[in-house]
PDB file of N, CA and C in Angstrom:
ATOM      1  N   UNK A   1     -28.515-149.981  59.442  1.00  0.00           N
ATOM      2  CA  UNK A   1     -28.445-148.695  58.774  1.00  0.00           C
ATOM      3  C   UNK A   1     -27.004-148.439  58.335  1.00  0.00           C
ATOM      4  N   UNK A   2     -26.411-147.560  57.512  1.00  0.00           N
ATOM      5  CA  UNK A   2     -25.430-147.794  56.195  1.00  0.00           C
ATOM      6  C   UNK A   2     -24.845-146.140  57.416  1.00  0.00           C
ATOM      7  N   UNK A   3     -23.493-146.565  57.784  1.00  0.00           N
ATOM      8  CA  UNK A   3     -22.875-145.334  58.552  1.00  0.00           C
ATOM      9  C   UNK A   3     -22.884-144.507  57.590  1.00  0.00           C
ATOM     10  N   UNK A   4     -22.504-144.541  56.044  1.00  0.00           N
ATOM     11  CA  UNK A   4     -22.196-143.381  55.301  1.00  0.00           C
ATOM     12  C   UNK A   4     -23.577-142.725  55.606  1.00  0.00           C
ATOM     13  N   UNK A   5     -24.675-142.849  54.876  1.00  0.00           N
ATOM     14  CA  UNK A   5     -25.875-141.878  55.083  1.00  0.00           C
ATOM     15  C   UNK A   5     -26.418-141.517  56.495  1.00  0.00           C
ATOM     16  N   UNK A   6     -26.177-142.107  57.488  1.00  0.00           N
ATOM     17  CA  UNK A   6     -25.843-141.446  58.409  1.00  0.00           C
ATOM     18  C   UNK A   6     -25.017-140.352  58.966  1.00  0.00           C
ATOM     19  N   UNK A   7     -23.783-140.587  58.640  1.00  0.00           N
ATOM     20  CA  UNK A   7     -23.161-139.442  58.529  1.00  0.00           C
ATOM     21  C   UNK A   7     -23.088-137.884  57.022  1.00  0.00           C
ATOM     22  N   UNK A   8     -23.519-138.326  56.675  1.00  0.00           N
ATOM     23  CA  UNK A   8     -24.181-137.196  55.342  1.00  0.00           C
ATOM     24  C   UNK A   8     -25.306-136.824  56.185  1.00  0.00           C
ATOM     25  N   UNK A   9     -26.047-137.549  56.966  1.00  0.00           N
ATOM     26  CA  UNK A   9     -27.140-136.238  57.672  1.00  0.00           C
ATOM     27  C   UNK A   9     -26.699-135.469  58.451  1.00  0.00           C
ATOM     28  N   UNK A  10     -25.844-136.054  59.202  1.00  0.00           N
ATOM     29  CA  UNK A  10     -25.307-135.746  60.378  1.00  0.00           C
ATOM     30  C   UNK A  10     -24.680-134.179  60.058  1.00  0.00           C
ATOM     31  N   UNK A  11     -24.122-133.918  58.924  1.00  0.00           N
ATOM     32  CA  UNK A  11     -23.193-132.893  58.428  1.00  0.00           C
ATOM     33  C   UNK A  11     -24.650-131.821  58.371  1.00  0.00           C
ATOM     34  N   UNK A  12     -25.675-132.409  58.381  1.00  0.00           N
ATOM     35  CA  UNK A  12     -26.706-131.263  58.079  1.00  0.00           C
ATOM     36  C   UNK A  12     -26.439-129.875  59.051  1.00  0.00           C
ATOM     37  N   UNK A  13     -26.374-131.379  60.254  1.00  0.00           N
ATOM     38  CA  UNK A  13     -26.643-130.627  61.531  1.00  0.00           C
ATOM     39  C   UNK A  13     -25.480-130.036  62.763  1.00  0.00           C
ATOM     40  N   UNK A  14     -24.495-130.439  61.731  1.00  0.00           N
ATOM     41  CA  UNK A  14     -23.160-129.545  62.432  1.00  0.00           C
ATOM     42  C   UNK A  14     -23.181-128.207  62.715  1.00  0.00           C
ATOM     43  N   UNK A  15     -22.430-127.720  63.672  1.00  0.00           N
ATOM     44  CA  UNK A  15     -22.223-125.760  63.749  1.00  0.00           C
ATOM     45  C   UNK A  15     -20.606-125.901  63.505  1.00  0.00           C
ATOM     46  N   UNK A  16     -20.188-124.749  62.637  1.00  0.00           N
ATOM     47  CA  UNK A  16     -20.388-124.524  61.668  1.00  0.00           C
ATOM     48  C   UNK A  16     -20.811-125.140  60.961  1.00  0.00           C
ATOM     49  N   UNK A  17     -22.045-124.437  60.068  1.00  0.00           N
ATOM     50  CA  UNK A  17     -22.890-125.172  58.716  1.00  0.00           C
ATOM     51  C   UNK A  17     -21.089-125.651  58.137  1.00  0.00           C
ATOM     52  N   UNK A  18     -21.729-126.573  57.106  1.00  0.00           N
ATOM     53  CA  UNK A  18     -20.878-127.262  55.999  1.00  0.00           C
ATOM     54  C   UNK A  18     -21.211-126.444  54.918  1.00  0.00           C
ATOM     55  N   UNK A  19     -20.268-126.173  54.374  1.00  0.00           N
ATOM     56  CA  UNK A  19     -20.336-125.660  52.761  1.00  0.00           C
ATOM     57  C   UNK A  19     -19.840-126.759  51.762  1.00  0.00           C
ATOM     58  N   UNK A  20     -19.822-127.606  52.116  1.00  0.00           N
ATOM     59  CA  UNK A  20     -19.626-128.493  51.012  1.00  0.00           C
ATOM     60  C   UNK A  20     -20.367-129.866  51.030  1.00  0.00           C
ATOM     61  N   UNK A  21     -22.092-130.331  50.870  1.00  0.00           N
ATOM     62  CA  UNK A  21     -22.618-131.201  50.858  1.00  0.00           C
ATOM     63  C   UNK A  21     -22.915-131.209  49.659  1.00  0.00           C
ATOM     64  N   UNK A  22     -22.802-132.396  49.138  1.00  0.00           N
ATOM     65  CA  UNK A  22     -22.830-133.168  47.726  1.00  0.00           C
ATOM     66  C   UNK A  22     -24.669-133.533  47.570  1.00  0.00           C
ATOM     67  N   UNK A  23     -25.153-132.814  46.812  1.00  0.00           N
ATOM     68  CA  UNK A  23     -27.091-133.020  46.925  1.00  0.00           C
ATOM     69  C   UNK A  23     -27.261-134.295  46.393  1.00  0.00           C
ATOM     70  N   UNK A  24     -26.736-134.544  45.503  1.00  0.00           N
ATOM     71  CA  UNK A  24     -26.757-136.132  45.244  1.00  0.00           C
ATOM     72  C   UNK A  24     -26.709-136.717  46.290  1.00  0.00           C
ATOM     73  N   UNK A  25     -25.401-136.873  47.105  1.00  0.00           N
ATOM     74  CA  UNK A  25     -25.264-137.767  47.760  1.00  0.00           C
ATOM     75  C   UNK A  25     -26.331-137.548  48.901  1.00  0.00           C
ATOM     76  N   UNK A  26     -26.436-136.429  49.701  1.00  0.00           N
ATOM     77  CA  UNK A  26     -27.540-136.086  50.232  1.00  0.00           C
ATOM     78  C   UNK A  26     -29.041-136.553  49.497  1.00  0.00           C
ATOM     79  N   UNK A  27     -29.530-136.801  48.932  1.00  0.00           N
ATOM     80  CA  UNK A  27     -30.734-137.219  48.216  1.00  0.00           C
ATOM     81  C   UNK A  27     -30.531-138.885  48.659  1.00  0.00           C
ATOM     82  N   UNK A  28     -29.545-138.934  48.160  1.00  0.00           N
ATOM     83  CA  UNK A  28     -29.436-140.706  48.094  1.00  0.00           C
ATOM     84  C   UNK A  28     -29.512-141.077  49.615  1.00  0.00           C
ATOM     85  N   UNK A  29     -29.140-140.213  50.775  1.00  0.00           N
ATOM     86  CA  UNK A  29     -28.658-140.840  52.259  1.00  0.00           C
ATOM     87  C   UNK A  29     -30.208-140.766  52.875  1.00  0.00           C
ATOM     88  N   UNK A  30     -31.350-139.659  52.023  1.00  0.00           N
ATOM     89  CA  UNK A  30     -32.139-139.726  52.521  1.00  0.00           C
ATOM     90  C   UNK A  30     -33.196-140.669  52.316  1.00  0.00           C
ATOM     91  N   UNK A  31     -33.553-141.206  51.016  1.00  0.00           N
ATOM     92  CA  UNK A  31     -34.069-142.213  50.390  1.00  0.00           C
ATOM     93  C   UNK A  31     -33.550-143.266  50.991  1.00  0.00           C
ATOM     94  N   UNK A  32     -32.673-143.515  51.370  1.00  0.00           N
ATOM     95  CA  UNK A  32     -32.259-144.484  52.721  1.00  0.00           C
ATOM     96  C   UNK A  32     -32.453-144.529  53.940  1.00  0.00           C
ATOM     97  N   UNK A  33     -33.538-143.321  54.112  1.00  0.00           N
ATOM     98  CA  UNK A  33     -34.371-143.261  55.159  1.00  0.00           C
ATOM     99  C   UNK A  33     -35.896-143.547  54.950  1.00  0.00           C
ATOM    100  N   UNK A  34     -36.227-143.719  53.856  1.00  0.00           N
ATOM    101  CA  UNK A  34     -37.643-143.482  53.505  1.00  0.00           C
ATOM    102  C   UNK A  34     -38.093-142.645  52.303  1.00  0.00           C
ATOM    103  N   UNK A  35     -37.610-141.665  52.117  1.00  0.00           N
ATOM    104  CA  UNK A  35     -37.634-140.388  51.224  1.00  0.00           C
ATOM    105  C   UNK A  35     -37.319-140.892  49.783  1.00  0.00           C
ATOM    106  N   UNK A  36     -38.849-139.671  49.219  1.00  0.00           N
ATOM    107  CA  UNK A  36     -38.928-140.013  48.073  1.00  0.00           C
ATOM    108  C   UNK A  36     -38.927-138.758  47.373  1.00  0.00           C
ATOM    109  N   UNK A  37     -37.726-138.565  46.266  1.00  0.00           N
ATOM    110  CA  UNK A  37     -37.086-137.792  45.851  1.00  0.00           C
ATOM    111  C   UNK A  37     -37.519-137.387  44.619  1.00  0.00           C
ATOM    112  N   UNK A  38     -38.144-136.403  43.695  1.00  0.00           N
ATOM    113  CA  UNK A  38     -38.512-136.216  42.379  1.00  0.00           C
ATOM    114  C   UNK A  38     -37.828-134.720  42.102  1.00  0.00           C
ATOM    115  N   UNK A  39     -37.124-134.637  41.324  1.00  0.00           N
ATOM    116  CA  UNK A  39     -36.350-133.701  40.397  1.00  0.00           C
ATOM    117  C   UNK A  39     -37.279-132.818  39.735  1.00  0.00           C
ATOM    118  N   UNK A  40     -37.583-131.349  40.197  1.00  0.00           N
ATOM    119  CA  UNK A  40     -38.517-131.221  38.990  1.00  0.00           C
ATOM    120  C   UNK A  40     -37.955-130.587  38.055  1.00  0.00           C
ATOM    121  N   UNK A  41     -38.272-130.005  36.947  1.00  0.00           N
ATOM    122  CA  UNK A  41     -37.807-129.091  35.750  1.00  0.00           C
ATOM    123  C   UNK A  41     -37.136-128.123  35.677  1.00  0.00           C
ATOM    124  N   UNK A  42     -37.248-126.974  37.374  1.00  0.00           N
ATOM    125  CA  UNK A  42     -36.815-125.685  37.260  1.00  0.00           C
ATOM    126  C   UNK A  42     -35.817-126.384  38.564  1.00  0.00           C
ATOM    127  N   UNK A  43     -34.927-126.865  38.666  1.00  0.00           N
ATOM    128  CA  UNK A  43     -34.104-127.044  39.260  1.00  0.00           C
ATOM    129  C   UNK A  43     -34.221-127.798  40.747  1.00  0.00           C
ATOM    130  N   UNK A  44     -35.184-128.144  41.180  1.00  0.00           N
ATOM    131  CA  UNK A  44     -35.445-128.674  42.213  1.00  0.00           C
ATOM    132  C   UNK A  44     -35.696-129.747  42.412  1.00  0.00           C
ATOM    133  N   UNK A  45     -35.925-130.195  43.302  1.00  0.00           N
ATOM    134  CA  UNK A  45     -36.138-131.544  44.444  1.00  0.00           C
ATOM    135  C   UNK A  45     -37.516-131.448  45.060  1.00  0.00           C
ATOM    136  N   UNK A  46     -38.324-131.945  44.996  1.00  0.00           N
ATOM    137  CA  UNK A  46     -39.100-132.156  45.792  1.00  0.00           C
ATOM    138  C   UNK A  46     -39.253-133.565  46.754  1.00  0.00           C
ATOM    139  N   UNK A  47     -39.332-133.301  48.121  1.00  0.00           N
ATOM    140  CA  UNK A  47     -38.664-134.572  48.898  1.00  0.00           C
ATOM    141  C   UNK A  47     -39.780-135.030  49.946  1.00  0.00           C
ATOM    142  N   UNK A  48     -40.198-135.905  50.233  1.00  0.00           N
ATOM    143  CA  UNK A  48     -41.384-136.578  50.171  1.00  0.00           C
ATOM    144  C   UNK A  48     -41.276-137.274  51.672  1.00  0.00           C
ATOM    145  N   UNK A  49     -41.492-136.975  52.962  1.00  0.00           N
ATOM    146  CA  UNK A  49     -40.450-137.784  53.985  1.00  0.00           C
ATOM    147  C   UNK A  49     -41.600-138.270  55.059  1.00  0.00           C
ATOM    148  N   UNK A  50     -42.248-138.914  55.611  1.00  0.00           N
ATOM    149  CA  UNK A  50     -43.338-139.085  56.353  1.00  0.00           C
ATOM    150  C   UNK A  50     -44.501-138.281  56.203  1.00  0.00           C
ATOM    151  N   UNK A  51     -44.858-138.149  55.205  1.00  0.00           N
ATOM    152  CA  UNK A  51     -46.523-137.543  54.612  1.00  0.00           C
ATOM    153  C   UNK A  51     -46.483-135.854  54.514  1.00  0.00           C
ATOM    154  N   UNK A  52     -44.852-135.648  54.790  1.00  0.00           N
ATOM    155  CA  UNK A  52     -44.286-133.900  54.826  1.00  0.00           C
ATOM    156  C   UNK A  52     -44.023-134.040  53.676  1.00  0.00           C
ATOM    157  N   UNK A  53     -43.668-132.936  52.510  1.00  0.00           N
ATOM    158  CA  UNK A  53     -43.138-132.326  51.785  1.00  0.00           C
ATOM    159  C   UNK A  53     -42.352-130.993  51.647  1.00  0.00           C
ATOM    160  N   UNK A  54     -40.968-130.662  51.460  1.00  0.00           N
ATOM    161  CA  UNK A  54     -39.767-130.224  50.997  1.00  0.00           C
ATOM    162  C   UNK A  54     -39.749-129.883  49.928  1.00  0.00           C
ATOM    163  N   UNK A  55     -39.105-128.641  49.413  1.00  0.00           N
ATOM    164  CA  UNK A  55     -38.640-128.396  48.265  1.00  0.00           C
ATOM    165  C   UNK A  55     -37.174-127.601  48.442  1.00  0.00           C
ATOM    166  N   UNK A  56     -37.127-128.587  48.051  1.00  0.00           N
ATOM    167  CA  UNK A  56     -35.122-128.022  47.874  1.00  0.00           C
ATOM    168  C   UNK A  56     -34.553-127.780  46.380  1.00  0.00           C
ATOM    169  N   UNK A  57     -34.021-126.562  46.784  1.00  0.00           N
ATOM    170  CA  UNK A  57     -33.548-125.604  45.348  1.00  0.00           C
ATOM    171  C   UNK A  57     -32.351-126.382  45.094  1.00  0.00           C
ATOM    172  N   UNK A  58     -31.517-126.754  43.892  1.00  0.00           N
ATOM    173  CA  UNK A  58     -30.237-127.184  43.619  1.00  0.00           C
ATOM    174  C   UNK A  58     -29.529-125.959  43.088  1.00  0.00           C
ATOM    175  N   UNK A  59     -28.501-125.841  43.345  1.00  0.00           N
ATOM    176  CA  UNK A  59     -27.507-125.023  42.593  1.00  0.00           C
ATOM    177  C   UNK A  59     -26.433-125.649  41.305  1.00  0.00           C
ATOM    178  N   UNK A  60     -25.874-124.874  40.539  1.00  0.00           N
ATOM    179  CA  UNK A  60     -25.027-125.332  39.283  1.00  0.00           C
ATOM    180  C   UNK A  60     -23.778-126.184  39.800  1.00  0.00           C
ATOM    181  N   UNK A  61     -23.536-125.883  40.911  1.00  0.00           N
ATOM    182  CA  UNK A  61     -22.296-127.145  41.545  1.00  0.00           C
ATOM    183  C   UNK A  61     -22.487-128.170  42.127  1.00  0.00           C
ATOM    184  N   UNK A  62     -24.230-128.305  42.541  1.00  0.00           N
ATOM    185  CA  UNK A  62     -24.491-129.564  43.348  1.00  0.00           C
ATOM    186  C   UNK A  62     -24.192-129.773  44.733  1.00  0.00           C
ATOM    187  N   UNK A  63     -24.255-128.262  44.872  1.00  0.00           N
ATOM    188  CA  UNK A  63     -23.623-128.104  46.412  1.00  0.00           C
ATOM    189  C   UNK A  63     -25.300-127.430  46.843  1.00  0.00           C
ATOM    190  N   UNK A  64     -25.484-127.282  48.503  1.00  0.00           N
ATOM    191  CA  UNK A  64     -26.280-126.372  49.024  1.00  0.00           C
ATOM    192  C   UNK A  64     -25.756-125.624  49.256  1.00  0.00           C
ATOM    193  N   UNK A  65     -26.421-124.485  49.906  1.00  0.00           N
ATOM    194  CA  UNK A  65     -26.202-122.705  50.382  1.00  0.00           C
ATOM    195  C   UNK A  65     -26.413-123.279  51.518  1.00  0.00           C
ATOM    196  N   UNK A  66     -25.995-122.160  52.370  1.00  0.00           N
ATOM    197  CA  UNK A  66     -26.263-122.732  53.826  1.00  0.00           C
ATOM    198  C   UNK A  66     -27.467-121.961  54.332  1.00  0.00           C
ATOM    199  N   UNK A  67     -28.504-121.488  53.413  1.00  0.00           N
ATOM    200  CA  UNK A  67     -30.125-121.019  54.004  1.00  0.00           C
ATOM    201  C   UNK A  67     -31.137-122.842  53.407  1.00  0.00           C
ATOM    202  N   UNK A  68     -30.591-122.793  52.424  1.00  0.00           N
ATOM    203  CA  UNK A  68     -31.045-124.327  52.034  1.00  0.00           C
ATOM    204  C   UNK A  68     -30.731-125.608  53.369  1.00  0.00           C
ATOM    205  N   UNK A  69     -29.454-125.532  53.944  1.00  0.00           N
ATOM    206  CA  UNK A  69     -29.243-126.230  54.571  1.00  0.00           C
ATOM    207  C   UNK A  69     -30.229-126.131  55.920  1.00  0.00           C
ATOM    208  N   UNK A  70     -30.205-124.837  56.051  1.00  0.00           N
ATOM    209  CA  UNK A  70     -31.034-124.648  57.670  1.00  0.00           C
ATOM    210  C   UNK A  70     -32.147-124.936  57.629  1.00  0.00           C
ATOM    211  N   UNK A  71     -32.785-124.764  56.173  1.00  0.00           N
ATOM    212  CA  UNK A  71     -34.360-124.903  55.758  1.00  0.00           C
ATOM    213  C   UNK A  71     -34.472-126.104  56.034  1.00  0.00           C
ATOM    214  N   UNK A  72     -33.495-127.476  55.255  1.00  0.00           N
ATOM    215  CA  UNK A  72     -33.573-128.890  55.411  1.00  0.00           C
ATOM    216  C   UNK A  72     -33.695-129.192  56.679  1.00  0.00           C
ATOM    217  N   UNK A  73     -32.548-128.706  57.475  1.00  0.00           N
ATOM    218  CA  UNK A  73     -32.471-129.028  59.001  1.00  0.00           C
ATOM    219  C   UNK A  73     -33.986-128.804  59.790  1.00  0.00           C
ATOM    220  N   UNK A  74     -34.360-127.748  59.102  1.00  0.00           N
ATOM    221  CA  UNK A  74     -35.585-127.719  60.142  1.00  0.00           C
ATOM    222  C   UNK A  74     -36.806-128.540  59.787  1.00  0.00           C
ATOM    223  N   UNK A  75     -37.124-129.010  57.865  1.00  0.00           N
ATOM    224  CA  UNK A  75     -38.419-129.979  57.980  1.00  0.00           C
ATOM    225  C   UNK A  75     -37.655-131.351  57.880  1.00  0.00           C
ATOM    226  N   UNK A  76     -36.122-131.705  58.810  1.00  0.00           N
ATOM    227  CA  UNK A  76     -35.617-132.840  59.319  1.00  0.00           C
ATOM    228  C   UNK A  76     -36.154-133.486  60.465  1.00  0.00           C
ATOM    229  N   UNK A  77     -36.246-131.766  61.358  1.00  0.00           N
ATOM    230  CA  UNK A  77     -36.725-131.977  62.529  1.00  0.00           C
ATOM    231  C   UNK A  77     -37.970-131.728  62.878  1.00  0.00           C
ATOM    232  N   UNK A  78     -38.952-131.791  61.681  1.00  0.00           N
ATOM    233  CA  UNK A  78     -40.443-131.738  62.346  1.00  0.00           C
ATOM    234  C   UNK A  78     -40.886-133.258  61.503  1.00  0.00           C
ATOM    235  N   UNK A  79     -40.333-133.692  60.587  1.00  0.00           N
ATOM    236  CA  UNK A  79     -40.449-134.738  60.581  1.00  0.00           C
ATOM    237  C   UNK A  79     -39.581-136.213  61.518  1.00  0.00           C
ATOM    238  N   UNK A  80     -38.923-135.519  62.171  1.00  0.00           N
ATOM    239  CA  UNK A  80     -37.985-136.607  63.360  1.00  0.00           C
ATOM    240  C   UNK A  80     -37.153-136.994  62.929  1.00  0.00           C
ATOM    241  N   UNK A  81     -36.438-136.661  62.257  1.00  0.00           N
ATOM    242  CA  UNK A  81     -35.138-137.569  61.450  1.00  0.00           C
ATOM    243  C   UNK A  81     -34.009-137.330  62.198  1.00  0.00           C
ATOM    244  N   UNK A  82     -33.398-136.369  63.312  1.00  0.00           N
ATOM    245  CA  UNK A  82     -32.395-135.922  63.214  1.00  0.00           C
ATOM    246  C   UNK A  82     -31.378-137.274  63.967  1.00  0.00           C
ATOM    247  N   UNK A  83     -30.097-136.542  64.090  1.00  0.00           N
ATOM    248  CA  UNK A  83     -29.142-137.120  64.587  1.00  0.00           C
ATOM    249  C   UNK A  83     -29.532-138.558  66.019  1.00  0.00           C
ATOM    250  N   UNK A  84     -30.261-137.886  66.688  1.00  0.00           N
ATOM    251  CA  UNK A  84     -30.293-138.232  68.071  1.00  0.00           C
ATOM    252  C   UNK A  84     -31.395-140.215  67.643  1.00  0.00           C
ATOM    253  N   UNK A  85     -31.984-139.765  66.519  1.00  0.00           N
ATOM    254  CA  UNK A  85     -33.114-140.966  65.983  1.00  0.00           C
ATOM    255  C   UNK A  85     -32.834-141.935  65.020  1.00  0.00           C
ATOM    256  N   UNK A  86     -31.560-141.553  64.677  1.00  0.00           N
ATOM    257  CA  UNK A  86     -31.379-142.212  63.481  1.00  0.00           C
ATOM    258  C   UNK A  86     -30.477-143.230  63.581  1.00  0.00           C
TER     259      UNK A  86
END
């Protein structure tokens, strides 16, 4: 497994949240888990991760909010992905 996308999840799940995760790069660390990523029209992600589905909003900087982030963090952890598994 590739330390960088490991550590891009890892930032999910820091206290203090991160205000500065790159969704690209986040998209890409997860598809390196399995995840299958489709862009839709009105600004989003829809993210595809062990038979769960996600929808993650993008913003104009390519950054997350940190209610986006907590949202991720949590269908991270009902699909098992987090820190401790990966």
């Amino acid at each position: 497994m590739s330390h960088k996308h490991k550590v891009k999840l890892e930032k999910l799940f820091e206290h203090p949240l991160s205000g500065n995760i790159d969704v690209k790069q986040l998209i890409t660390a997860l598809e390196h888990y399995g995840a299958e990523a489709d862009q839709t029209k009105h600004g989003r992600v829809k993210i595809l991760l062990r038979n769960e589905e996600h929808i993650l909003s993008l913003s104009h900087n390519h950054t997350l909010s940190k209610d986006s982030i907590v949202s991720l963090r949590h269908f991270l952890e009902k699909v098992d992905l987090v820190p401790s598994t990966m």
